[in-house]
Protein backbone atom coordinates (compact mmCIF):
# COMPACT_ATOMS: atom_id res chain seq x y z
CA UNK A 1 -123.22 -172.57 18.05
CA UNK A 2 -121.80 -171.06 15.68
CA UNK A 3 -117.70 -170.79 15.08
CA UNK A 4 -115.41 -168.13 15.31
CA UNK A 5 -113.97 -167.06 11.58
CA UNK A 6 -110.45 -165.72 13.43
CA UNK A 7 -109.31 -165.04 16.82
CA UNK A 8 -106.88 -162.07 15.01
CA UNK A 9 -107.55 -159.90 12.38
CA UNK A 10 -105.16 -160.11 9.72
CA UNK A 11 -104.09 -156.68 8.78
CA UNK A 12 -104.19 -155.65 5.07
CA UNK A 13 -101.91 -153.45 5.10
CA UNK A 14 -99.11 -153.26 7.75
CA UNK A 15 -98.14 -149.83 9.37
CA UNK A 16 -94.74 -149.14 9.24
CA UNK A 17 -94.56 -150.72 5.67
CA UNK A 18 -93.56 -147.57 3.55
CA UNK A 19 -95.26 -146.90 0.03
CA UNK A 20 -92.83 -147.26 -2.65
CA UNK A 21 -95.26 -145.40 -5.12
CA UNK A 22 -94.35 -141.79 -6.35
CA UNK A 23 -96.83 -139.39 -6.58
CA UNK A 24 -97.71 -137.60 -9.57
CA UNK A 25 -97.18 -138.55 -13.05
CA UNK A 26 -94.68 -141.28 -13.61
CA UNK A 27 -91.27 -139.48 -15.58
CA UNK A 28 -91.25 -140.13 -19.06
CA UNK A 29 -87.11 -139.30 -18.53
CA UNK A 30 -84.78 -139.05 -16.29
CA UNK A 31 -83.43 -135.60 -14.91
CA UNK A 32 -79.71 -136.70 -15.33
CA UNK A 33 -80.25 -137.95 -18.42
CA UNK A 34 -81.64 -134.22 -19.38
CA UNK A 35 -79.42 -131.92 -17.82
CA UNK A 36 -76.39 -134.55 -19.47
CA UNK A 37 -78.01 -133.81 -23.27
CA UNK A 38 -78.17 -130.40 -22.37
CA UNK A 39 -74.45 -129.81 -21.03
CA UNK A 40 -73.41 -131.29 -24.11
CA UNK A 41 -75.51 -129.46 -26.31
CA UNK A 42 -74.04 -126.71 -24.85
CA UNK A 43 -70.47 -127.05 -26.08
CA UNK A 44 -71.96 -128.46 -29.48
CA UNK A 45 -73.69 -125.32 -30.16
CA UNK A 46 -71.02 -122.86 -28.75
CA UNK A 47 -68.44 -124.28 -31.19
CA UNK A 48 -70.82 -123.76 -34.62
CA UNK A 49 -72.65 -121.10 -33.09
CA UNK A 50 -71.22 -118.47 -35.84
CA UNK A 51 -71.77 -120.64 -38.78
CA UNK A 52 -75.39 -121.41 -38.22
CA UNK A 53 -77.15 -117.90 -35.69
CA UNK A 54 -77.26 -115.60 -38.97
CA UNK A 55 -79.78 -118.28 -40.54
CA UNK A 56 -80.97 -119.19 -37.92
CA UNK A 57 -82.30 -115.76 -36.88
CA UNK A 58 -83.88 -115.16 -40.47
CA UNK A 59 -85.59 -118.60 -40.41
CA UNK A 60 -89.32 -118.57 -40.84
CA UNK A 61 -89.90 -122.92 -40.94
CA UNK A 62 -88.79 -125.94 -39.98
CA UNK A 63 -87.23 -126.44 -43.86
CA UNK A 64 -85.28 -123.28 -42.99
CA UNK A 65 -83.61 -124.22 -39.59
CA UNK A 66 -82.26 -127.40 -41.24
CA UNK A 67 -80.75 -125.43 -43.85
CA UNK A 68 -79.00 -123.43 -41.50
CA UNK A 69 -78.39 -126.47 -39.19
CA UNK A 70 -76.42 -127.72 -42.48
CA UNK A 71 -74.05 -125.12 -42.53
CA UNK A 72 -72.43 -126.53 -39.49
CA UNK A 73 -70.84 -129.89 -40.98
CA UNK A 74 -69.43 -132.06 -37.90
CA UNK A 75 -72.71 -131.15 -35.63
CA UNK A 76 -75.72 -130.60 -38.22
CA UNK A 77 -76.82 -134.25 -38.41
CA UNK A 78 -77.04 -134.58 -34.77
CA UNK A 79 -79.62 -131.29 -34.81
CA UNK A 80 -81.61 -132.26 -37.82
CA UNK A 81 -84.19 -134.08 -35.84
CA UNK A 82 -84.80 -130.89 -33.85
CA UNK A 83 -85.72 -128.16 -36.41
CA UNK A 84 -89.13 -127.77 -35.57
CA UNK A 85 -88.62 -127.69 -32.19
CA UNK A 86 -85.97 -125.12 -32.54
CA UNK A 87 -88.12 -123.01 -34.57
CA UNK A 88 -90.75 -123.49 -31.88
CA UNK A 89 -87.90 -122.22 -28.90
CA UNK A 90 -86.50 -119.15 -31.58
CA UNK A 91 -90.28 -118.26 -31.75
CA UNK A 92 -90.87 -117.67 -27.46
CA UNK A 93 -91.73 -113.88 -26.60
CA UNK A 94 -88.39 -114.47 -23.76
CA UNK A 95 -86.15 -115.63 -26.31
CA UNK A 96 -82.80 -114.00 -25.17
CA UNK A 97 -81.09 -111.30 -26.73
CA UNK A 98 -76.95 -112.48 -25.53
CA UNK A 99 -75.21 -115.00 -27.38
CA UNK A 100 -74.13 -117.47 -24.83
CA UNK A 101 -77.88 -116.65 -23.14
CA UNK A 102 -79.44 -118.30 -26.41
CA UNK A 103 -77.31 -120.99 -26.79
CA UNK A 104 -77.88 -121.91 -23.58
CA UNK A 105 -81.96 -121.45 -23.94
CA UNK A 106 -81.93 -123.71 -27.11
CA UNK A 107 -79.50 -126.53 -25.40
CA UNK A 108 -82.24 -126.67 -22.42
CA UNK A 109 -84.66 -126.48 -24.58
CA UNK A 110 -84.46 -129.33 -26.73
CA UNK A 111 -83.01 -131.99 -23.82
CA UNK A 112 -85.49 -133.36 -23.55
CA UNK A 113 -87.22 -133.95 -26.72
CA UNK A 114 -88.61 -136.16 -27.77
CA UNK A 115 -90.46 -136.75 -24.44
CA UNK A 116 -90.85 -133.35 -23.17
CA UNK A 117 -92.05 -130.24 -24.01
CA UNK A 118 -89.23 -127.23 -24.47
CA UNK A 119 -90.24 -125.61 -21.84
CA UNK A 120 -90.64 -128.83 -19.20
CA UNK A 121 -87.16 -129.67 -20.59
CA UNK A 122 -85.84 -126.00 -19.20
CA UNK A 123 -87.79 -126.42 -15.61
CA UNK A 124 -86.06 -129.69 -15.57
CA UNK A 125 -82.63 -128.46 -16.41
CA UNK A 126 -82.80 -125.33 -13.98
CA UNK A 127 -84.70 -127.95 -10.78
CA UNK A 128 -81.38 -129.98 -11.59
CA UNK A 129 -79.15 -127.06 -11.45
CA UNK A 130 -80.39 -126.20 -8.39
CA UNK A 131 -80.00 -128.84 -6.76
CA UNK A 132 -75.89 -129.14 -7.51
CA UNK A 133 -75.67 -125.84 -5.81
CA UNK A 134 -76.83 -126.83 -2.71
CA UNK A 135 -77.32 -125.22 0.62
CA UNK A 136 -75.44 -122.21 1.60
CA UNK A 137 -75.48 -119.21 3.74
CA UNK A 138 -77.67 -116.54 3.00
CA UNK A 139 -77.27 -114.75 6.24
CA UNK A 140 -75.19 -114.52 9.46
CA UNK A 141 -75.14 -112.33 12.53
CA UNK A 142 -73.32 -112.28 15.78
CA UNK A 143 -74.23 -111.54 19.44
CA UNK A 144 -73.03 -108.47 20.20
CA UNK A 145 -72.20 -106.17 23.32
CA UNK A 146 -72.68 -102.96 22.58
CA UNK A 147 -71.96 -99.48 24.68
CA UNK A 148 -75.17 -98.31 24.64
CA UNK A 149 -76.31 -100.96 26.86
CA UNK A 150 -77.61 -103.75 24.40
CA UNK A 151 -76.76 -107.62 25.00
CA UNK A 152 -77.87 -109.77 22.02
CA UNK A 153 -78.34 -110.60 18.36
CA UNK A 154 -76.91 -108.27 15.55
CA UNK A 155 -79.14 -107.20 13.37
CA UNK A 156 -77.69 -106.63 9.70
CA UNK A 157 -74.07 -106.29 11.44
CA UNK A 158 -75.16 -103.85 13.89
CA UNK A 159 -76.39 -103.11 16.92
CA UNK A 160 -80.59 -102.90 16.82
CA UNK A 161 -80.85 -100.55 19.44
CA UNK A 162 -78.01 -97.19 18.20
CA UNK A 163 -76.81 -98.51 14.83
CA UNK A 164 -73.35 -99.02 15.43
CA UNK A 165 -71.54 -101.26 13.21
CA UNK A 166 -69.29 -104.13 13.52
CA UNK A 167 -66.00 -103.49 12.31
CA UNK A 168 -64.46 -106.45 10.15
CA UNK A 169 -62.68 -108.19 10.87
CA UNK A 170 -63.34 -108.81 14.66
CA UNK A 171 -60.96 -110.04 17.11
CA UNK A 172 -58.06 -109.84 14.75
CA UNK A 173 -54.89 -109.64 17.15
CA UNK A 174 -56.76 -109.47 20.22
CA UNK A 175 -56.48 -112.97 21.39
CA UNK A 176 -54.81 -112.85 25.32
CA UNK A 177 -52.67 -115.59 25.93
């Protein structure tokens, strides 16, 4: 006769274990770590922003950008590493056209280099953005009585059925005591 191997099965895998695997490719940097570089590249390139956008704009290479990265003394070293990838950002068909619009394209731009692309580096900076703002009211209505008959639900501040409006602000100095 032959013998029973186990009485239980011996699950491989229990059930309410949860996965600590992340989907997707594994992050080559952190988010906070980006959007920090960027905030600071920010105020860097606000303060020599004069000195170094007229060469900037005429700049054709790499060798070019670090000349005009020079002309900034305190802050050029600290861009030097990033000339091609500037070029690369000055080059986009969206580049903008305002002042504190570019300076704030190039700063996301290159927060993420070396690991990123320039334009993963900008997703990553607007994702993180986002999610500071966080939740808010886009709309509210009230329940409404109106004269023409209608109990229920405002729509747009107003009653569905004749259009009559709410008047702001309601109940102001109508409380009964």
């Amino acid at each position: 006769m032959a013998k029973r191997k186990k009485t239980e099965m011996e699950a491989k895998k229990s059930l309410d274990n949860t996965s600590q695997k992340r989907r997707g490719p594994r992050r080559q940097i952190p988010p906070t770590t980006v959007i920090g570089r960027s905030d600071n590249y920010r105020e860097t390139l606000q303060e020599m922003w004069d000195s170094i956008w007229p060469s900037l704009s005429a700049a054709q290479s790499a060798e070019d950008v670090s000349r005009a990265l020079e002309n900034a003394p305190p802050y050029g070293r600290e861009f030097a590493s990033f000339s091609a990838a500037i070029l690369e950002v000055l080059k986009e068909k969206r580049f903008p056209s305002r002042r504190k619009s570019r300076i704030n394209f190039i700063a996301d731009s290159i927060a993420g280099i070396p690991n990123v692309s320039p334009r993963r580096s900008r997703d990553i900076c607007f994702e993180e953005r986002a999610k500071k703002d966080g939740t808010r009211i886009l709309r509210y209505e009230y329940y409404v009585e109106c004269s023409c008959g209608y109990e229920g639900h405002s729509k747009n501040h107003a009653c569905p059925n004749c259009g009559a409006e709410i008047r702001f602000p309601v109940n102001v100095g109508s409380f009964v005591s």
